[in-house]
Structure formats: C-alpha cells, structure tokens
N, C-alpha and C. Protein backbone atom coordinates (compact mmCIF):
# COMPACT_ATOMS: atom_id res chain seq x y z
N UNK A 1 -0.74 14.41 11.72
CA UNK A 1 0.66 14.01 11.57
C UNK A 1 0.81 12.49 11.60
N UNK A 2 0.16 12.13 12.10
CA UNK A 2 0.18 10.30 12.51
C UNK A 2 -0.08 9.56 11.25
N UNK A 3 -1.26 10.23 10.76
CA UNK A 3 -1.57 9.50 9.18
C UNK A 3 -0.31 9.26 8.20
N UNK A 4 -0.07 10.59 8.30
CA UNK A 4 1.11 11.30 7.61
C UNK A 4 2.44 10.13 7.58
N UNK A 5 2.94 9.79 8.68
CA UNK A 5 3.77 9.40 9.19
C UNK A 5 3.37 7.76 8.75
N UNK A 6 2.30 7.33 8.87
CA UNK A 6 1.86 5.78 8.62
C UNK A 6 2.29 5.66 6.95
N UNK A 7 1.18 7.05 6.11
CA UNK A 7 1.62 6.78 5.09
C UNK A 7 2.82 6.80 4.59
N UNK A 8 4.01 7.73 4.92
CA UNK A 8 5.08 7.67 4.57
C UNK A 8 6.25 6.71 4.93
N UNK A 9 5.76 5.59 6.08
CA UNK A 9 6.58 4.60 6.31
C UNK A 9 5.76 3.64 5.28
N UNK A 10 4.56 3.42 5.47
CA UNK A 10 3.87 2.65 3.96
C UNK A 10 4.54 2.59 2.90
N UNK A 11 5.27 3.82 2.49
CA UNK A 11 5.77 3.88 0.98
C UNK A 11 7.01 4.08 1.20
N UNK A 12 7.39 3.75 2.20
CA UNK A 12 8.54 4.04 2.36
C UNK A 12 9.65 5.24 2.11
N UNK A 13 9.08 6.06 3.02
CA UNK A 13 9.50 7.68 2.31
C UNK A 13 10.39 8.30 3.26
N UNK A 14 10.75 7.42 4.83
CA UNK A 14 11.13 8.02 5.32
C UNK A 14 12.34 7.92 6.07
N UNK A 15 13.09 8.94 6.09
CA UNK A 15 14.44 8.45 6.52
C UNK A 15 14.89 8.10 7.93
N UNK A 16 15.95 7.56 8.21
CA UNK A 16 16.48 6.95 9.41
C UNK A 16 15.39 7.47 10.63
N UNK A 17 16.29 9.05 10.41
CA UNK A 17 15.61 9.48 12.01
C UNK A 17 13.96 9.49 12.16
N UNK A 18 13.43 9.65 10.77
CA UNK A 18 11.88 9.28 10.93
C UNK A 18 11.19 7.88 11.04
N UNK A 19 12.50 6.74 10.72
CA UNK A 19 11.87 5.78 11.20
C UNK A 19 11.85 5.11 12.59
N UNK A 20 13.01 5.85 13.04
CA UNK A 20 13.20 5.64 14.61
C UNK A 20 11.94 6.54 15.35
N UNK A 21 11.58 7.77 14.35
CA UNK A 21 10.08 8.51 15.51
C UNK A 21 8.94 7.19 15.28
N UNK A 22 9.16 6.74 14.16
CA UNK A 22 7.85 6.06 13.91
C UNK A 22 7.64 4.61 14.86
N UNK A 23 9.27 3.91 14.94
CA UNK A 23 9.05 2.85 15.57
C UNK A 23 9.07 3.32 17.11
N UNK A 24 9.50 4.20 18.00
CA UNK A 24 8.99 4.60 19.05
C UNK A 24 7.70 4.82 19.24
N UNK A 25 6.69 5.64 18.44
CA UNK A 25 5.78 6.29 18.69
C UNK A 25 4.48 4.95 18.52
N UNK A 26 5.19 3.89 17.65
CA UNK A 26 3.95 2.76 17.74
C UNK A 26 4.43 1.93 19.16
N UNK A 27 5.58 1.71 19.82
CA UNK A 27 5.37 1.00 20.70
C UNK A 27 5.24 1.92 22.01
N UNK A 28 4.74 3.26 22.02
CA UNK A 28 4.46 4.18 23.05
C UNK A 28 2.78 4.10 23.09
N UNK A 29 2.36 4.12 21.78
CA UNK A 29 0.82 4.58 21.25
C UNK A 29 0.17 3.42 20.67
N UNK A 30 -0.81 2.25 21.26
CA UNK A 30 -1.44 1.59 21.15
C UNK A 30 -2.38 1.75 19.70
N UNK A 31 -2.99 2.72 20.45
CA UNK A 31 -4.34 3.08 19.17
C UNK A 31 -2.49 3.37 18.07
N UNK A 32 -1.61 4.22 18.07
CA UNK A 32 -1.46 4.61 16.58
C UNK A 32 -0.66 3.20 15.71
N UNK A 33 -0.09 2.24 16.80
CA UNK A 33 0.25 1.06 16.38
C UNK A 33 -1.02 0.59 15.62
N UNK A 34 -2.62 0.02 16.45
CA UNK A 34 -3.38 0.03 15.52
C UNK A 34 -3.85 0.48 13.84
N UNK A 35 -3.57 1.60 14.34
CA UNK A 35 -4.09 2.40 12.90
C UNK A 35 -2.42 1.91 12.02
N UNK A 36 -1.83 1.66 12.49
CA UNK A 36 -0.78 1.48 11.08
C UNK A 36 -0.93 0.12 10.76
N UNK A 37 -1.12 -0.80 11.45
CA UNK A 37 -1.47 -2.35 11.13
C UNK A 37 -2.67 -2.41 10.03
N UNK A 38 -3.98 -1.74 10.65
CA UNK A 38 -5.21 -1.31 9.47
C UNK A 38 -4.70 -0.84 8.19
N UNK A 39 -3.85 0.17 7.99
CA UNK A 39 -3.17 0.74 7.09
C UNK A 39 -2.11 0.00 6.22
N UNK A 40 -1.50 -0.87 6.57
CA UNK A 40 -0.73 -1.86 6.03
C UNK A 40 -1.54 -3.13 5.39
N UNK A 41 -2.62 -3.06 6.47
CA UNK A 41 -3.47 -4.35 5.76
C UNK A 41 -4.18 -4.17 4.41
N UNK A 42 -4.62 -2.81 4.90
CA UNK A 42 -5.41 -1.74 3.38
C UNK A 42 -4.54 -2.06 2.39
N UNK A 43 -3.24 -1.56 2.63
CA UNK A 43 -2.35 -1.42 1.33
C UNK A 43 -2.16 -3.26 0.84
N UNK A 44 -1.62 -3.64 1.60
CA UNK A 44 -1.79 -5.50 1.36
C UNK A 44 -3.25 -5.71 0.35
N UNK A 45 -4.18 -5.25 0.75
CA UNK A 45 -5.53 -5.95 -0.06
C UNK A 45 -5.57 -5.22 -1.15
N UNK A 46 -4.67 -3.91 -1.56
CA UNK A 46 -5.33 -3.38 -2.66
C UNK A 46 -4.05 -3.83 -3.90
N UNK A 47 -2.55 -3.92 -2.98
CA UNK A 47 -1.89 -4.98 -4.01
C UNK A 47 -2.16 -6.13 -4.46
N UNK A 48 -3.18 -6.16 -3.65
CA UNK A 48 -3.23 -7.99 -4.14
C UNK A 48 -4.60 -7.94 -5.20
N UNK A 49 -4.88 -7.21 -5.09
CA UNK A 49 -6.39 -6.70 -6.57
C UNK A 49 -5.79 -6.41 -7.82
N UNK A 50 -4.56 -6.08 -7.87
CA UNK A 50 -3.99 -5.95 -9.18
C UNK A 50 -3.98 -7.23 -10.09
N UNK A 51 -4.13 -6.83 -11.25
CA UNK A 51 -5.23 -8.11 -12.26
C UNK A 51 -3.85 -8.30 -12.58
N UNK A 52 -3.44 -9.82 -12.78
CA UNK A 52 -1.85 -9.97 -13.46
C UNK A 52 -2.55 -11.05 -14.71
N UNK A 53 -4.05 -10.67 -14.83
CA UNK A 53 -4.00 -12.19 -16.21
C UNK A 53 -5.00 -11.21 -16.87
N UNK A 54 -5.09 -11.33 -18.50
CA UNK A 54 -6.10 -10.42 -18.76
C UNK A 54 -6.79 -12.05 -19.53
N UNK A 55 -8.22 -11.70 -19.78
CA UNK A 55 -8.96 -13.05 -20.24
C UNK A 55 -8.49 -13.24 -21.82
N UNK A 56 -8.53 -13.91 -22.43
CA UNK A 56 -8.17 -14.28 -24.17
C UNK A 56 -9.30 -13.97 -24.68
N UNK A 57 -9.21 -13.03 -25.71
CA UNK A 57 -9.74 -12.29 -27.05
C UNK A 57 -9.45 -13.00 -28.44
N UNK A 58 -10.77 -12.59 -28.44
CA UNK A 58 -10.45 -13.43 -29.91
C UNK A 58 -10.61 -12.47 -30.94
N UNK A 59 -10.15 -12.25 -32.11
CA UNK A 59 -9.80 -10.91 -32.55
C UNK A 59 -9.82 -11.30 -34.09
N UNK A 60 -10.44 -11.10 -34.88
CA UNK A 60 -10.68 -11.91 -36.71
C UNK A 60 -10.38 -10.71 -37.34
N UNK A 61 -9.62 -11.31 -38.07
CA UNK A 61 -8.82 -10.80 -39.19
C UNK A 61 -10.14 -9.74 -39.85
N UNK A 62 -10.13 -8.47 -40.05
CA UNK A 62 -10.78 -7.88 -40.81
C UNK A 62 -10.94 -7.92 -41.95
N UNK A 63 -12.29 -8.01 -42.99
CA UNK A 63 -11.93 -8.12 -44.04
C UNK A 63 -12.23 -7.27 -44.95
N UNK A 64 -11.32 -6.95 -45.85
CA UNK A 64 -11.55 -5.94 -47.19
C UNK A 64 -13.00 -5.72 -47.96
N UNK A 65 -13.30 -4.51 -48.22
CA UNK A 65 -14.64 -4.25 -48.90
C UNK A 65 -14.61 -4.44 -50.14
C-alpha cells in the first residue's frame, strides 16, 4: 500500500483526503518518508533524461534514375 500511495501522490492521483493520509503517514513513518524522497528523486532523474534537442541531419535531395 505504501508504494501505492508514493506512486499516486508522484503523479498526482490523489485526492484531498488521500493526501492528508499521505502527509500524516510520512511525518509518523521515517523509513516511508524515506522511500518517498528516493521515489521523487527517481522520478526527478528520469524527467530530466528526456532528450529536448535531436542532433542535425543532413538529408540530400534524392536523385532521379
């Protein structure tokens, strides 16, 4: 359930009253505060891998037989 709960505040899936379980349950639960910080950082490094430049091609006119 904890994963569950990390991922769905990750993506933001969850409503009021689930974000009030979630922000209780990290400042009750050490380790699950941990694991959502790891989990946020994950998601941070894999947005930031997204390629926003592609390299220049060079592309010649084909020519007729």
């Amino acid at each position: 359930m904890n994963n569950q709960l990390i991922s769905m505040y990750v993506d933001d899936e969850l409503d009021l009253d689930e974000k009030i379980t979630f922000v209780e349950t990290v400042h009750a639960d050490r380790q699950f505060k941990d694991e959502a910080v790891d989990l946020l950082r994950q998601e941070k490094r894999i947005c930031a891998d997204v390629a926003d430049r592609l390299p220049a091609l060079r592309i010649e006119k084909r020519r007729s037989a």
